[in-house]
N, C-alpha and C. Protein backbone atom coordinates (compact mmCIF):
# COMPACT_ATOMS: atom_id res chain seq x y z
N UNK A 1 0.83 -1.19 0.00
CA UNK A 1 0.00 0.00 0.00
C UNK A 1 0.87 1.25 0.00
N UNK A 2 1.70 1.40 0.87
CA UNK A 2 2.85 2.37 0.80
C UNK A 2 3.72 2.74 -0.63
N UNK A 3 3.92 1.06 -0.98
CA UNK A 3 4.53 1.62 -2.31
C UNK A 3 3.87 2.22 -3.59
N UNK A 4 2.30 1.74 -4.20
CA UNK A 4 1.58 2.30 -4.30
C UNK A 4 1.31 3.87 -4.14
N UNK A 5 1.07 4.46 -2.51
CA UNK A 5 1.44 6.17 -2.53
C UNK A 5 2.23 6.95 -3.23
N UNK A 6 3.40 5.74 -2.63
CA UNK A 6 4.50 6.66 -3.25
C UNK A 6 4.79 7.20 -4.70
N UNK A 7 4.38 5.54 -5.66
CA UNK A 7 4.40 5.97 -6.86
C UNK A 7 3.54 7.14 -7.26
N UNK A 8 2.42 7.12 -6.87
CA UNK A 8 1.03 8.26 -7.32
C UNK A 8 1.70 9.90 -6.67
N UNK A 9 2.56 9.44 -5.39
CA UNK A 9 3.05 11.37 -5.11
C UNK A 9 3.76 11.53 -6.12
N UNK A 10 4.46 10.76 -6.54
CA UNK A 10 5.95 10.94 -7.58
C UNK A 10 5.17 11.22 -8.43
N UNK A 11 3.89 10.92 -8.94
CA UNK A 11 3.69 11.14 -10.45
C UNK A 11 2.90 12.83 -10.08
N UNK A 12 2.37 12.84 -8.93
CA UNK A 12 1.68 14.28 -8.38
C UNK A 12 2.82 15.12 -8.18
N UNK A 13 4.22 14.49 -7.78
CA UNK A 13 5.32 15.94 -8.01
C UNK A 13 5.76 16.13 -9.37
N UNK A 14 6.10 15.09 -10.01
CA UNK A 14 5.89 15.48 -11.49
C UNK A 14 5.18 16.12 -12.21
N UNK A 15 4.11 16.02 -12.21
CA UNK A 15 2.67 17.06 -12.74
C UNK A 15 3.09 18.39 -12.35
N UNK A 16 3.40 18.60 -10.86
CA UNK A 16 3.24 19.92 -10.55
C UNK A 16 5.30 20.88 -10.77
N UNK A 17 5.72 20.19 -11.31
CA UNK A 17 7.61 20.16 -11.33
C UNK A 17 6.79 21.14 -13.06
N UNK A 18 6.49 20.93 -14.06
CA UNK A 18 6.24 21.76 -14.62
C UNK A 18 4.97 21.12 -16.18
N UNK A 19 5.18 19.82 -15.93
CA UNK A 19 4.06 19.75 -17.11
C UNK A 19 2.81 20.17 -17.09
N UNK A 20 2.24 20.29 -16.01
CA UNK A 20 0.82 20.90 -16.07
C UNK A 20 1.13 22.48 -15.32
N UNK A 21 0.80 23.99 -15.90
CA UNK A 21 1.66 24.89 -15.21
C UNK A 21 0.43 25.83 -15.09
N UNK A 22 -0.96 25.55 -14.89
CA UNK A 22 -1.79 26.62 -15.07
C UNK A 22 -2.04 26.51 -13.42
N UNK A 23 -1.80 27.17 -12.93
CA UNK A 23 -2.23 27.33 -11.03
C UNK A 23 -4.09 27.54 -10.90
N UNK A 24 -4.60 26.84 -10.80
CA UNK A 24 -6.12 26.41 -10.16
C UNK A 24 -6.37 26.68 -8.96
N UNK A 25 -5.64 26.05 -8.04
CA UNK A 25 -5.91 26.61 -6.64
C UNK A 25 -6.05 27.56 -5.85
N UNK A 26 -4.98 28.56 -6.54
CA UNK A 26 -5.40 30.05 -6.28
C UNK A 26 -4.66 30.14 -4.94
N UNK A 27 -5.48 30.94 -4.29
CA UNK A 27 -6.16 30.87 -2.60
C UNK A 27 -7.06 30.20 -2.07
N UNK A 28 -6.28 29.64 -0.96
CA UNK A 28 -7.27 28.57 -0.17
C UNK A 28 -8.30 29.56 0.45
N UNK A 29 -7.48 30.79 1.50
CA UNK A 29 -8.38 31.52 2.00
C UNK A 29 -9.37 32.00 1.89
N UNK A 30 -10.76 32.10 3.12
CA UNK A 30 -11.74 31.92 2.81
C UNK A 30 -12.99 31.55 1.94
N UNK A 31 -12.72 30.27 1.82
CA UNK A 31 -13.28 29.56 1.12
C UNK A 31 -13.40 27.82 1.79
N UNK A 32 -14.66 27.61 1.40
CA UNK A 32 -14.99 26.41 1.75
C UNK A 32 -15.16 25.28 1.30
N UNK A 33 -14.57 23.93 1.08
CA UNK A 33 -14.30 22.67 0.61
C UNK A 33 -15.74 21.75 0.96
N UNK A 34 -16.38 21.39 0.76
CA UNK A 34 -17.54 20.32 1.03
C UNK A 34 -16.80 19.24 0.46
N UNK A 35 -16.19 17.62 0.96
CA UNK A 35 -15.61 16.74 0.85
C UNK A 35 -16.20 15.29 1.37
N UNK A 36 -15.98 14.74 0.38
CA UNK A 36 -16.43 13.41 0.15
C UNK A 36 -15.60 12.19 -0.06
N UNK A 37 -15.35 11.29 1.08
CA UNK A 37 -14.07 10.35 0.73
C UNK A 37 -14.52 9.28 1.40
N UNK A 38 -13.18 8.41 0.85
CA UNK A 38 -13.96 7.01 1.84
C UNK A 38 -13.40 6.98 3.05
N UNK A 39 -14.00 6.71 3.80
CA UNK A 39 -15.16 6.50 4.22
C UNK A 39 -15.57 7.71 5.40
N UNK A 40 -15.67 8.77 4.19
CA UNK A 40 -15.66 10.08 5.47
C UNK A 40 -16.65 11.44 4.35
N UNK A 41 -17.08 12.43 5.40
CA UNK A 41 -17.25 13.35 4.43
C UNK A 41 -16.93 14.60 5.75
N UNK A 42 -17.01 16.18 4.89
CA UNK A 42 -15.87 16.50 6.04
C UNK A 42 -16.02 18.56 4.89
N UNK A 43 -16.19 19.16 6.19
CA UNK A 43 -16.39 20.32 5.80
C UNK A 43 -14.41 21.04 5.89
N UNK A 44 -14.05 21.55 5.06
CA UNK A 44 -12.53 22.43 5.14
C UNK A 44 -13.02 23.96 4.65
N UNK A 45 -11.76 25.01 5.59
CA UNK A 45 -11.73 26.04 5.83
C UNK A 45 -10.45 26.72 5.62
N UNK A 46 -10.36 27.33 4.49
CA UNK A 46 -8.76 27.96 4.40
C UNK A 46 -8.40 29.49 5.40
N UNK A 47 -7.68 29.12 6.02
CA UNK A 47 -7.59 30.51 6.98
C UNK A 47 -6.48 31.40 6.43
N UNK A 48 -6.04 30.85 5.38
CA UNK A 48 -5.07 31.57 4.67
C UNK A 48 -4.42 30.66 3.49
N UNK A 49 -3.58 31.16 2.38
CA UNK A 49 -3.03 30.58 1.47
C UNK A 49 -2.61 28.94 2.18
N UNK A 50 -1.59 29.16 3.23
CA UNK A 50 -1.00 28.03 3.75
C UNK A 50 -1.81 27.04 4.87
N UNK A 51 -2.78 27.72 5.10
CA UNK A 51 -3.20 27.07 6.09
C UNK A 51 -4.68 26.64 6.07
N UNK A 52 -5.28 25.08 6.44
CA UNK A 52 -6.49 25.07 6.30
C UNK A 52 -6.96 24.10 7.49
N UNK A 53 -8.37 24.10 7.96
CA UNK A 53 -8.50 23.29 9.04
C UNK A 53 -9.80 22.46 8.27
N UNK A 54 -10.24 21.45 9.03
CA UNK A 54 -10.99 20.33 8.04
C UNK A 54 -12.04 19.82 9.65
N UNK A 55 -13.46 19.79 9.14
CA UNK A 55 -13.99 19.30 10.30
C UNK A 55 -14.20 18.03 9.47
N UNK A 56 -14.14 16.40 9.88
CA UNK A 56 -14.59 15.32 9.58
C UNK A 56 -15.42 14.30 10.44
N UNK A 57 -16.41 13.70 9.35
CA UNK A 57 -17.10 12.66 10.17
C UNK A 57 -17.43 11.42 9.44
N UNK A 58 -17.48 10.12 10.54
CA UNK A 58 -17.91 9.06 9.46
C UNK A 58 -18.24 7.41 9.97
N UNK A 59 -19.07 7.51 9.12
CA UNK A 59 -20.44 6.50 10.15
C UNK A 59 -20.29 5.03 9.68
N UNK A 60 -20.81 4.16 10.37
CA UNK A 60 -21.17 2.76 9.55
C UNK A 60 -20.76 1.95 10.22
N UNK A 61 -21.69 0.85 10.44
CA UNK A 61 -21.81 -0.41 11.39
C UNK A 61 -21.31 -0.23 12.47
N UNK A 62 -22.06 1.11 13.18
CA UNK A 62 -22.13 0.77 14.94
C UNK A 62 -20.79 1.66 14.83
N UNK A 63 -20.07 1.99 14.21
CA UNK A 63 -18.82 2.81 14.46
C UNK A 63 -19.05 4.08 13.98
N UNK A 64 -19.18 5.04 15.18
CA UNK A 64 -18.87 6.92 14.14
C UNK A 64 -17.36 7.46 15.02
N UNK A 65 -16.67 8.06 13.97
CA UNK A 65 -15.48 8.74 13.82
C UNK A 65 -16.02 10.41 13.57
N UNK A 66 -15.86 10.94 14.93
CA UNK A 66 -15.66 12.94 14.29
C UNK A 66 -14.58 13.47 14.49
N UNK A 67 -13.86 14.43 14.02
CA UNK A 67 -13.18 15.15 15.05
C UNK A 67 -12.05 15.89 13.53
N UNK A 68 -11.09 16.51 13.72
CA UNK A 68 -10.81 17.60 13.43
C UNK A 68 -8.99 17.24 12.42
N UNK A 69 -8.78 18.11 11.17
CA UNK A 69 -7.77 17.81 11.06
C UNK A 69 -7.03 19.73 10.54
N UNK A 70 -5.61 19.38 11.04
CA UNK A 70 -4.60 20.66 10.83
C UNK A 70 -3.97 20.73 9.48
N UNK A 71 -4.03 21.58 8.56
CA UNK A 71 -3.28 21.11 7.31
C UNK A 71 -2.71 22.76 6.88
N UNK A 72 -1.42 22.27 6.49
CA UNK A 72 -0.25 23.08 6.21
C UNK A 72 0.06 23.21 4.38
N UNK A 73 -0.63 23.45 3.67
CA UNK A 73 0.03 23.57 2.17
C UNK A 73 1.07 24.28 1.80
N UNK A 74 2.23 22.95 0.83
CA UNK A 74 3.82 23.98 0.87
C UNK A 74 3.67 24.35 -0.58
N UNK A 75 2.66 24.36 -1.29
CA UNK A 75 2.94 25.08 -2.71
C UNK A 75 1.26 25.37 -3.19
N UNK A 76 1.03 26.59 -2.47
CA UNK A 76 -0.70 26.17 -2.62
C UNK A 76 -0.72 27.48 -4.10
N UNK A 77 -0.36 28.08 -4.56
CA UNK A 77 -0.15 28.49 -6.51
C UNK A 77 -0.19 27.67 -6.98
N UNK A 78 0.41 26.27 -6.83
CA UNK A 78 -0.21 25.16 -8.15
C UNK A 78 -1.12 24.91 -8.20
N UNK A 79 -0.82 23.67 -9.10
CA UNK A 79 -2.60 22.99 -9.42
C UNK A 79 -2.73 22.09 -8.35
N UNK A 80 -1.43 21.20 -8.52
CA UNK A 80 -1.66 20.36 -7.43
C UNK A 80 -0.64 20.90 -6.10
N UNK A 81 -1.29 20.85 -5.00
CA UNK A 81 -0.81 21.50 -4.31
C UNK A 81 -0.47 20.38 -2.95
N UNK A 82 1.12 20.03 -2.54
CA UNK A 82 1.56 19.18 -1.68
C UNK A 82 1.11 19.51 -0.21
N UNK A 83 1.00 19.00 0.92
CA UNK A 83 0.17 19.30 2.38
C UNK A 83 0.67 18.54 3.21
N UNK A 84 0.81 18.48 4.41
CA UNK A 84 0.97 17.90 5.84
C UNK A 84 0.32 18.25 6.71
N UNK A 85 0.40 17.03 7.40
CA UNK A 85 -1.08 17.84 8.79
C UNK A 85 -0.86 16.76 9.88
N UNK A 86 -2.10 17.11 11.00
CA UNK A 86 -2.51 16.22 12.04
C UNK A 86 -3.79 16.16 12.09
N UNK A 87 -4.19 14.86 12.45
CA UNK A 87 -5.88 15.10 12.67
C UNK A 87 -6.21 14.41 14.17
N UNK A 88 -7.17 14.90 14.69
CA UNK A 88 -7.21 14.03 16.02
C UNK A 88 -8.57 13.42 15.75
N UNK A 89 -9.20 12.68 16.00
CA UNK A 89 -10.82 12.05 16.30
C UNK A 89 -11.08 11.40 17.76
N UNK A 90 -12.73 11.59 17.98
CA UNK A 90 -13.22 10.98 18.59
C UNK A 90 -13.78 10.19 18.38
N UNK A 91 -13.92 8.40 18.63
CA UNK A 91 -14.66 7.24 18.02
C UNK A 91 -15.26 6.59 19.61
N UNK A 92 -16.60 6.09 19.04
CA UNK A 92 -17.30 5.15 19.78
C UNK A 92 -18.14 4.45 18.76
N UNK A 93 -18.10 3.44 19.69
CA UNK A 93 -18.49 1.75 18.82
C UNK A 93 -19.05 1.22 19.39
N UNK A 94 -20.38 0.46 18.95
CA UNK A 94 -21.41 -0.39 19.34
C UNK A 94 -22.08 -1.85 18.45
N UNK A 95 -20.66 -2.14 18.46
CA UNK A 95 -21.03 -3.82 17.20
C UNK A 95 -20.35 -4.76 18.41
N UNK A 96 -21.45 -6.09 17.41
CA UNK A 96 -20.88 -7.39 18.06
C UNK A 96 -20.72 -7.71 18.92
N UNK A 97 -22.14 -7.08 20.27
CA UNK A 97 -21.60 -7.01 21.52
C UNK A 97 -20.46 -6.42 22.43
N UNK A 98 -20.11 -5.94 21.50
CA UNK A 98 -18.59 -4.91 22.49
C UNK A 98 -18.85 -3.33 21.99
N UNK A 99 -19.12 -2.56 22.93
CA UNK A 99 -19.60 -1.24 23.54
C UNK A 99 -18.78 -0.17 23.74
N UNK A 100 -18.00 0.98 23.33
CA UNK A 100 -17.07 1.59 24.02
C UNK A 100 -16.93 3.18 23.55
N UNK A 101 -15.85 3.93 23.65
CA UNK A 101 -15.39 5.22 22.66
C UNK A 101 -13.78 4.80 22.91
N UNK A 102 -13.09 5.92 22.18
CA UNK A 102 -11.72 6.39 22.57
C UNK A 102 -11.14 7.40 21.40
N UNK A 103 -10.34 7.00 21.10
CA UNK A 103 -9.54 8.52 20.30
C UNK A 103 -8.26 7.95 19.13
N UNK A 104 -8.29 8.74 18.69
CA UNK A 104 -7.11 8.51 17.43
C UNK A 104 -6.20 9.75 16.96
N UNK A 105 -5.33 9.86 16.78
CA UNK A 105 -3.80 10.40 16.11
C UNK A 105 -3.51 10.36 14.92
N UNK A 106 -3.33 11.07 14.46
CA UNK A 106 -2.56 10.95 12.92
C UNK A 106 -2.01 12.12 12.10
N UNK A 107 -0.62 11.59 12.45
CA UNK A 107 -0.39 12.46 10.82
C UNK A 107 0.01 11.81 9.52
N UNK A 108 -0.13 12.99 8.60
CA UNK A 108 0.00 13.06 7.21
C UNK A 108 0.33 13.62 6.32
N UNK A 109 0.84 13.47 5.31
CA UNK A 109 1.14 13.95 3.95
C UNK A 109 0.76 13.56 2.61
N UNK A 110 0.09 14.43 1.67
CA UNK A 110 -0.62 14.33 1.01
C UNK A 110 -0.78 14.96 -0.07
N UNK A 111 -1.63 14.94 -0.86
CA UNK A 111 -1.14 16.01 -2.04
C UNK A 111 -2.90 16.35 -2.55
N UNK A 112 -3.45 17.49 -3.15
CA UNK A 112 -4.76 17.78 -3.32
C UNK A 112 -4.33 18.51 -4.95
N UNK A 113 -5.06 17.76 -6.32
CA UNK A 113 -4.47 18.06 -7.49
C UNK A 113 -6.31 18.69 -7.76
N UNK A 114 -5.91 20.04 -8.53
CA UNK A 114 -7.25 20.89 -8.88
C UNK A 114 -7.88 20.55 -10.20
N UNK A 115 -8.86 19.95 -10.40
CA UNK A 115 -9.22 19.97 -12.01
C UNK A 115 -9.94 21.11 -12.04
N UNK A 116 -10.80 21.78 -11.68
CA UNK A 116 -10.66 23.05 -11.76
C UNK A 116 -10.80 23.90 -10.51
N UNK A 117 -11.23 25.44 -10.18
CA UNK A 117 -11.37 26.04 -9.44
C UNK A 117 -12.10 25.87 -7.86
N UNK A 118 -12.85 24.98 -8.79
CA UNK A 118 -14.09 24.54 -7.21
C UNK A 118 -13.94 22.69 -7.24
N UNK A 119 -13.06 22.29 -8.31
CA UNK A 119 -13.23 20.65 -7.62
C UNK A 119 -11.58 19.97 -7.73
N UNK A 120 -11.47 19.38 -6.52
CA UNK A 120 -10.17 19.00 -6.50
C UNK A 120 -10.62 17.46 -6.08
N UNK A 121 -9.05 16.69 -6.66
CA UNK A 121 -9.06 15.19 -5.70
C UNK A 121 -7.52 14.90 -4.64
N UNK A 122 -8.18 14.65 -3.93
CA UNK A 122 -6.92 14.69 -2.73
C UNK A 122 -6.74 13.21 -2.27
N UNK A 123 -5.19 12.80 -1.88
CA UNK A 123 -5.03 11.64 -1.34
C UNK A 123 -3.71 12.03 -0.24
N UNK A 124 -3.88 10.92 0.83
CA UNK A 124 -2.27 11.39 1.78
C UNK A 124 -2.84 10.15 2.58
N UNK A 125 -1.44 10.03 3.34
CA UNK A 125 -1.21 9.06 3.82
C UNK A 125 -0.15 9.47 5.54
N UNK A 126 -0.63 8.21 6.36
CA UNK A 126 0.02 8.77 7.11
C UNK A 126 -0.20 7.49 8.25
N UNK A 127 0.89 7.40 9.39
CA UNK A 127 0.50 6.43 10.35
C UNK A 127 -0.24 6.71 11.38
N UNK A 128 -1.26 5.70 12.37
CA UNK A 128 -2.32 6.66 13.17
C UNK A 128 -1.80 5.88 14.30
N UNK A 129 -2.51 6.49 15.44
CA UNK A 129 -2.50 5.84 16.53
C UNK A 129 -3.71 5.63 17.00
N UNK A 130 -4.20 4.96 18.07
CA UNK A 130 -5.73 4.37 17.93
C UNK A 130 -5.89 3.87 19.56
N UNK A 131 -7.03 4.45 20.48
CA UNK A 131 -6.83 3.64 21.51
C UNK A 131 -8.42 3.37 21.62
N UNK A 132 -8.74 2.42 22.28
CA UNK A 132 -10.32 2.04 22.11
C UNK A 132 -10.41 1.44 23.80
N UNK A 133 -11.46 2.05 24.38
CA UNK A 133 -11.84 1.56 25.94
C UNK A 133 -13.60 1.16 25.70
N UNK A 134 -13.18 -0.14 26.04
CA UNK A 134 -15.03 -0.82 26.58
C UNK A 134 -15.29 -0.09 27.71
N UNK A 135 -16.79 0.19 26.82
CA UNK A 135 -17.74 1.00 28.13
C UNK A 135 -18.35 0.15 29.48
N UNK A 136 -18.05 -0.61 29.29
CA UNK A 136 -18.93 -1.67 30.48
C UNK A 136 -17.70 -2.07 31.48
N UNK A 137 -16.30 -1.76 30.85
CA UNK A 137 -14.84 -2.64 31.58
C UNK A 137 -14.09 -1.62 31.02
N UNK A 138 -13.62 -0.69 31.93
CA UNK A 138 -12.89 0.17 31.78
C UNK A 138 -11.60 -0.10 31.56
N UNK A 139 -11.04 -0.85 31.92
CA UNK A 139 -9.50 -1.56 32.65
C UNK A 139 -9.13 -2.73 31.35
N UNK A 140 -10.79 -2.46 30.54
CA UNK A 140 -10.41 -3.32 29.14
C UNK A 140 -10.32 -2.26 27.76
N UNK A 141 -9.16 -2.37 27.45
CA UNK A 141 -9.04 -1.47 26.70
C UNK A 141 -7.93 -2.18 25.28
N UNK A 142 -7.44 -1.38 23.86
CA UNK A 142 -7.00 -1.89 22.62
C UNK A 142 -6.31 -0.67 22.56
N UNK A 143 -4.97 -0.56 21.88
CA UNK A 143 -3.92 0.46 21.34
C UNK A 143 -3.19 0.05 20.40
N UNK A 144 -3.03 0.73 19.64
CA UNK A 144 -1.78 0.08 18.51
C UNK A 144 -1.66 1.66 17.36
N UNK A 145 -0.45 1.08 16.15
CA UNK A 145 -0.35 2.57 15.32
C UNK A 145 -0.44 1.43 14.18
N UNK A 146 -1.40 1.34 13.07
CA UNK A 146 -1.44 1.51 12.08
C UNK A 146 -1.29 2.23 10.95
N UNK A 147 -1.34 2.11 9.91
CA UNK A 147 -1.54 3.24 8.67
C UNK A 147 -2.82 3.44 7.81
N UNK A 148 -2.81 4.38 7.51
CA UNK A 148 -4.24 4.72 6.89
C UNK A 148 -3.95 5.56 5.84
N UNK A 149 -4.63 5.43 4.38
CA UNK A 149 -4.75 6.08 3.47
C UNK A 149 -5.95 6.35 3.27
N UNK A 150 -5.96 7.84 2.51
CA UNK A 150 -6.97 8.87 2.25
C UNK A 150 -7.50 9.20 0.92
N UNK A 151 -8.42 8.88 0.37
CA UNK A 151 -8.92 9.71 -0.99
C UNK A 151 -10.22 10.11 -0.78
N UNK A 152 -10.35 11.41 -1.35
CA UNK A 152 -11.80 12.40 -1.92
C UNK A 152 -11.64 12.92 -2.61
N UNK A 153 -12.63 13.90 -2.87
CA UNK A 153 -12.69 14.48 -3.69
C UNK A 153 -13.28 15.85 -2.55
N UNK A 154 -13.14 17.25 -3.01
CA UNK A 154 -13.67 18.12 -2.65
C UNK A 154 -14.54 19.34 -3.48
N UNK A 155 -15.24 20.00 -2.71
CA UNK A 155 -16.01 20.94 -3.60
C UNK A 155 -15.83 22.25 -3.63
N UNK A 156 -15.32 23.24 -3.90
CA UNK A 156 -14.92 24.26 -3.01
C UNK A 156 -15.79 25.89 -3.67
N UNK A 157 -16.05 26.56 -2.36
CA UNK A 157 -16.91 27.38 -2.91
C UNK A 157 -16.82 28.91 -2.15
N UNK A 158 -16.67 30.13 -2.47
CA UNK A 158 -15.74 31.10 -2.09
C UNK A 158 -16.97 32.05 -1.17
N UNK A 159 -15.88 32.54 0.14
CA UNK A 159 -17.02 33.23 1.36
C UNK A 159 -16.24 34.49 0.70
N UNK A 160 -15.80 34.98 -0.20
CA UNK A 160 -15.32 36.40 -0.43
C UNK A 160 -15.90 37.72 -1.23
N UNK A 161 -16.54 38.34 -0.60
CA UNK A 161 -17.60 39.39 -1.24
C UNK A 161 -16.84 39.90 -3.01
């Protein structure tokens, strides 16, 4: 899966190194992303060229995931524009007889390529951390760091008079 990423950033720094040279992205600032991915959908907020914050949520079989991610863009004039971040969540789960919440970690790096002004597709990758406590047995609890990869698509639509 990793190697996979990697090939697709390499071909996303290539694109943006100079064959595709028309800048789409513009400014992130003020403006709003409506985003759709698997298995998430997720409102973003540019607070400036470099900087954007992302509210996310995401449901299905007894498991919901909300909570918040930090993102840093290092070339946001291109089309496709490279990113790093952190996201934190809150999760609780109610399958299969086992009952609980807890929390998750992650960072990432990623890349968001513009087909045009208002629609982009984004992917990044990154390792998480994950801790899960049963609600009924406190003292029973799950931790570990996996990896997780990301794709959507976003919608983006401008708060600027």
């Amino acid at each position: 899966m990793a190697k996979k990423f990697l090939i697709i950033l390499a071909l996303i720094l290539l694109l943006n190194v100079g064959v595709v040279s028309i800048g789409y992205s513009d400014d992130l600032t003020h403006r709003i992303g409506v985003g759709l991915g698997y298995p998430y959908f997720s409102l973003k907020y540019g607070f400036s060229p470099k900087w954007c914050a992302e509210l996310r949520g995401a449901f299905g079989s007894g498991i919901a995931v909300i909570g918040g991610r930090l993102y840093y863009n290092w070339n946001c004039e291109k089309r496709t524009v490279i990113y790093c971040g952190g996201e934190m969540d809150y999760v609780t789960f109610d399958t299969e007889g086992i009952a609980g919440n807890g929390f998750l970690g992650l960072v990432f790096i990623g890349g968001e390529h513009f087909i045009s002004k208002s629609f982009a597709v984004s992917l990044d990758i990154g390792p998480v951390y994950t801790k899960l406590t049963d609600s009924e047995y406190s003292d029973v609890s799950v931790s570990g760091i996996d990896w997780v990869v990301n794709i959507g698509i976003n919608f983006y639509f401008s708060l600027k008079k």
